[in-house]
Protein backbone atom coordinates (compact mmCIF):
# COMPACT_ATOMS: atom_id res chain seq x y z
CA UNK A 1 129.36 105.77 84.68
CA UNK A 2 129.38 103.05 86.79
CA UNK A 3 131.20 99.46 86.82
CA UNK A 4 129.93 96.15 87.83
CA UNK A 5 131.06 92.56 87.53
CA UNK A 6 129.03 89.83 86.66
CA UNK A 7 130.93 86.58 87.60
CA UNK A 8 129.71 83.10 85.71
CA UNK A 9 129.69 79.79 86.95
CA UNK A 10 130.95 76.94 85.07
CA UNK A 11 127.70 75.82 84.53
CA UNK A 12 126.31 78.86 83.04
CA UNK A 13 123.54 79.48 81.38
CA UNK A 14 122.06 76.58 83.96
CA UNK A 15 122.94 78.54 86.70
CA UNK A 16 122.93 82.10 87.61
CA UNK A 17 126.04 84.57 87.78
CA UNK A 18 126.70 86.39 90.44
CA UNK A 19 126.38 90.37 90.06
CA UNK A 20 128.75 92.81 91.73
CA UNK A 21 128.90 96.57 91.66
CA UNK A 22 132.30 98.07 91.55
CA UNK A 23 131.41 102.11 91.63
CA UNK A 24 129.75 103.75 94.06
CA UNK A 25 126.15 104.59 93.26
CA UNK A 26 124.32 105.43 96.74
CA UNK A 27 122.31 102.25 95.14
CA UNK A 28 124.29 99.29 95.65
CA UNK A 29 127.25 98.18 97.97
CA UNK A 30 130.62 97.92 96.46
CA UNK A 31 132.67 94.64 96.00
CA UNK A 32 129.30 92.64 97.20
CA UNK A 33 126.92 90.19 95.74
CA UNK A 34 123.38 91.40 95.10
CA UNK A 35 120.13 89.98 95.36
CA UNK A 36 117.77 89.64 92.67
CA UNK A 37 116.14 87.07 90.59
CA UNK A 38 118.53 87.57 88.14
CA UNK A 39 121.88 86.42 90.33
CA UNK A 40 122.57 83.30 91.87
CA UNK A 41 120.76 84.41 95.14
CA UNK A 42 117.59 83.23 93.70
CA UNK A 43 118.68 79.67 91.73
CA UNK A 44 114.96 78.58 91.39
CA UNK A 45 113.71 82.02 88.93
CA UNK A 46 116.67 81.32 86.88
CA UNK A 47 116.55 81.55 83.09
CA UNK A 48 119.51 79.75 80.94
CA UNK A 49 117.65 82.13 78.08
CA UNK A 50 118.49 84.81 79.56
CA UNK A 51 121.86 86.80 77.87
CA UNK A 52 124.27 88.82 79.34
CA UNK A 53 122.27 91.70 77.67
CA UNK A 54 119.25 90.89 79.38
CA UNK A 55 121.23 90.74 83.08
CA UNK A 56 122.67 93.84 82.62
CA UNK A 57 119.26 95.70 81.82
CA UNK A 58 117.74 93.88 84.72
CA UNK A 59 119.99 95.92 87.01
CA UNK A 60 119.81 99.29 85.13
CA UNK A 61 116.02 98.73 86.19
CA UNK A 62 116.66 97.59 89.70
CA UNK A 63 118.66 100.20 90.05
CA UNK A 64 115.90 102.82 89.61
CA UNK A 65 114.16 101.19 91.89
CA UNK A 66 114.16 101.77 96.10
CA UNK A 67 113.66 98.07 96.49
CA UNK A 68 115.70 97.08 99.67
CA UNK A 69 118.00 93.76 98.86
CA UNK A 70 120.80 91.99 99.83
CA UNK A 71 123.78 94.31 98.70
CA UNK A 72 121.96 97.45 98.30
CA UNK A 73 121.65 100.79 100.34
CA UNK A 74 119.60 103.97 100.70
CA UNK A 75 121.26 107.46 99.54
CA UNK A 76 119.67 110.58 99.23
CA UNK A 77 119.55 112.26 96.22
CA UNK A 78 121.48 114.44 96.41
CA UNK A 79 124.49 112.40 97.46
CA UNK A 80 123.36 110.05 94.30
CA UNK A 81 124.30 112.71 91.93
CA UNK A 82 126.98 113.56 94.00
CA UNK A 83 128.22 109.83 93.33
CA UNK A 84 127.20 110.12 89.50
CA UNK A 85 129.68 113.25 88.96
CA UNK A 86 132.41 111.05 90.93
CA UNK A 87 132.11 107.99 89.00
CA UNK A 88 134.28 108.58 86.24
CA UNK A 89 136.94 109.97 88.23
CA UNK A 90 136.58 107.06 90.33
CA UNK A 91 136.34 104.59 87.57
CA UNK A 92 139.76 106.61 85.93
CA UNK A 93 141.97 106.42 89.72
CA UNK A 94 140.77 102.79 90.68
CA UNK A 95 140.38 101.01 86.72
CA UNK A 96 143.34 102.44 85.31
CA UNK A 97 144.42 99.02 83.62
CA UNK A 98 140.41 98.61 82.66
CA UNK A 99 139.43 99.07 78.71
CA UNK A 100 143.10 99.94 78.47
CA UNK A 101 143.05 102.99 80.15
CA UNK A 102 140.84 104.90 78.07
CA UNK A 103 136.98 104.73 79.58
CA UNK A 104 136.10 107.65 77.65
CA UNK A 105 136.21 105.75 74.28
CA UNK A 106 134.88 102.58 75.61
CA UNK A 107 131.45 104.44 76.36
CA UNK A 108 131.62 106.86 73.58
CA UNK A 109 131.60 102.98 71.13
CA UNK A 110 129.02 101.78 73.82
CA UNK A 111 126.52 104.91 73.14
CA UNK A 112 127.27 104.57 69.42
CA UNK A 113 126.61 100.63 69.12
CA UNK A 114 123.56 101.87 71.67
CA UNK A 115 122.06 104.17 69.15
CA UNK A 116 122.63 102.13 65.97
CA UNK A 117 120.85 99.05 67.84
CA UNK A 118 117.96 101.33 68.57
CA UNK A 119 117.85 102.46 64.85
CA UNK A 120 117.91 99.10 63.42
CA UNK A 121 115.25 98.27 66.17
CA UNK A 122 112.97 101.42 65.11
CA UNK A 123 114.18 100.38 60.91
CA UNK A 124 112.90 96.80 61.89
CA UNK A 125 109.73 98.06 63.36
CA UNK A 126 108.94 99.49 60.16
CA UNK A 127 110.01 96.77 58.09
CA UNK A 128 107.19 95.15 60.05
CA UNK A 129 105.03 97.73 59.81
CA UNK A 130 105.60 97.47 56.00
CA UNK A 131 104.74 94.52 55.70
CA UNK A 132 101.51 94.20 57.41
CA UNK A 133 100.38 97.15 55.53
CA UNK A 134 101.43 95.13 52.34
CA UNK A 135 99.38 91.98 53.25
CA UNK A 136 96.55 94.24 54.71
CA UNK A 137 96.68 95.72 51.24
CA UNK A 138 96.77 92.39 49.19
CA UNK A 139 93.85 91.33 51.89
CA UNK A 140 92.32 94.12 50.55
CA UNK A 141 92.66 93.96 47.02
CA UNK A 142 91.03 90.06 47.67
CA UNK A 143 88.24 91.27 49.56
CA UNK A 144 87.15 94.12 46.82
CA UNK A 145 87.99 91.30 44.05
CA UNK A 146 85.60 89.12 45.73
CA UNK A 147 83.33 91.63 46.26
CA UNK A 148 83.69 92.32 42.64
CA UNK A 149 82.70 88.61 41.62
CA UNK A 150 79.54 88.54 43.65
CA UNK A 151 77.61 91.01 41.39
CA UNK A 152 79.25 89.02 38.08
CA UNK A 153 78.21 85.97 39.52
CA UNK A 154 74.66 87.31 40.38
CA UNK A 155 74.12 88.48 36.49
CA UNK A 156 75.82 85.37 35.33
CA UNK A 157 73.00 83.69 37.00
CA UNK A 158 70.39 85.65 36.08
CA UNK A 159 71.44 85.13 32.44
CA UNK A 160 70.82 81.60 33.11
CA UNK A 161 68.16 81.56 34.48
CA UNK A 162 66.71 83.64 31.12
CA UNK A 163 68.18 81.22 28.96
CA UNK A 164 66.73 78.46 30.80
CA UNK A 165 63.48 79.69 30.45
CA UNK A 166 63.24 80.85 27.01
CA UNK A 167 64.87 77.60 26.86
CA UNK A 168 61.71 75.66 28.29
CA UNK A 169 59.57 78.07 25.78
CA UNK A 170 61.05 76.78 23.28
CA UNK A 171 60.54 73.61 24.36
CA UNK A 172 56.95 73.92 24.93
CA UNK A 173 56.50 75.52 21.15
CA UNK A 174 57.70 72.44 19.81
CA UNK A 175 55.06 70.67 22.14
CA UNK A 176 52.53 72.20 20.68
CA UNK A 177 53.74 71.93 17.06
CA UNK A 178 54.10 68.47 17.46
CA UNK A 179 50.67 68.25 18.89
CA UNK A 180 49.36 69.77 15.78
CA UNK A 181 50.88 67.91 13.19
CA UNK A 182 49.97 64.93 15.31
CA UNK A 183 47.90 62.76 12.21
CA UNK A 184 45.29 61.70 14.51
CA UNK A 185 44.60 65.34 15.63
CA UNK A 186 44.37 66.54 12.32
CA UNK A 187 41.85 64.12 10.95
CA UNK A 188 40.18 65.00 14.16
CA UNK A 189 40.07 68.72 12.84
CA UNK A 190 39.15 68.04 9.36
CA UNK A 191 36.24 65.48 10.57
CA UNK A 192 35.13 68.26 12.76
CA UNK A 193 35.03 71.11 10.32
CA UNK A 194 33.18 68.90 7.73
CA UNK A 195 30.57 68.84 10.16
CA UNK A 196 30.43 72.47 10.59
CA UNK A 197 30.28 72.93 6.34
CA UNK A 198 27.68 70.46 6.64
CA UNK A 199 25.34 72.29 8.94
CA UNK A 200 26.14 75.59 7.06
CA UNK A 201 25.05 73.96 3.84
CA UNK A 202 21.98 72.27 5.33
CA UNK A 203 20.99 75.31 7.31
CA UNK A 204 21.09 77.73 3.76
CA UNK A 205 19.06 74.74 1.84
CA UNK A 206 16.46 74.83 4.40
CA UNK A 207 16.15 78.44 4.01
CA UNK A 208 16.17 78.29 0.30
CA UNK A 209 13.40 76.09 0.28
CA UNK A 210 11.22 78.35 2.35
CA UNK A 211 11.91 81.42 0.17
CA UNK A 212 10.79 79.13 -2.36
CA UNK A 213 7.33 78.15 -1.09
CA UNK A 214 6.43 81.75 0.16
CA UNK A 215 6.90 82.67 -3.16
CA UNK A 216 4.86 80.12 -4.44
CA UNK A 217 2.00 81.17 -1.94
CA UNK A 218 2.01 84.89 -3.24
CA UNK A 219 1.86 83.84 -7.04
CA UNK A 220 -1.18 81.85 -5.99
CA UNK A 221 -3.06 84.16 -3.91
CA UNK A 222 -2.59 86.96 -6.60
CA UNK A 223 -4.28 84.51 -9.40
């Protein structure tokens, strides 16, 4: 465990706090400012949005790092773990007065808050998650309802276009009854087909009459 300071100007968030570590790490000095982009070193990479949360997980991730800086220092490993199993003792002898006393309880309510933030963030992800699969599915249910639609439209217009044409039959029927009960075309017709009778009748006279003489002709040659 390990204890740092961040110390805020009056004019935070427009200007940067500065950042102090207080527990030996092998990473960082004690009791001195450090450098980073985060602190008041750098002024002009300042960020009034960022929150004290945001600070303090900046330096977690510095401190991983072997970036040399203003404030820090090289260790070994091994003398970094060495530090790590010191810290709380170190924390206990020179805090005493800090989180009244008791720094075991203060991190045991830090790693609880810790992991119910980190279930709310993985319940929130799947809220989200939820919820896209929700609209993906009413996205879907448009798309096949649409797809649905073409085919109805298609034999809705095909029906049309049948009743549009026996439609046009119809239409033309009546043309053509209309054209023959037309007066003019009818007397046309009957004028026509007297003729015909005519020439029927003339045609079986004529050939009466001829029976008639060759008949005539054989009497008269057999007298």
């Amino acid at each position: 465990m390990y204890v740092g300071k961040l110390v805020f100007p009056s004019e935070y968030p427009m200007k940067a706090p500065s950042i102090h570590m207080l527990t030996p790490s092998g990473r960082f000095q004690i009791n001195t400012k450090i450098c980073m982009s985060m602190s008041d070193f750098h002024p002009e990479s300042w960020n009034p949005l960022w929150s004290v949360a945001t600070i303090i997980k900046g330096v977690q991730s510095f401190m991983t790092t072997e970036e040399g800086t203003t404030g820090g220092m090289k260790a070994s490993e091994l003398d970094r773990k060495k530090f790590a199993r010191l810290s709380v003792a170190y924390n206990r002898k020179t805090f005493p007065k800090l989180f009244q006393g008791d720094i075991d309880a203060v991190f045991e309510a830090a790693d609880h808050a810790r992991q119910k933030a980190e279930e709310e963030t993985i319940k929130s992800g799947n809220s989200h998650a939820d919820n896209d699969n929700n609209k993906l599915s009413r996205r879907e249910r448009r798309l096949a309802k649409d797809n649905k639609s073409v085919p109805r439209q298609e034999e809705k217009s095909k029906k049309q276009h049948q009743q549009d044409i026996a439609v046009n039959k119809d239409v033309d029927k009546d043309d053509d009854n209309r054209s023959t009960k037309d007066p003019e075309e009818v007397e046309k017709r009957r004028k026509r087909n007297a003729k015909k009778r005519a020439k029927q009748k003339s045609k079986k006279a004529a050939v009466a009459a001829a029976v008639v003489v060759v008949a005539q002709e054989e009497e008269e040659s057999n007298d």
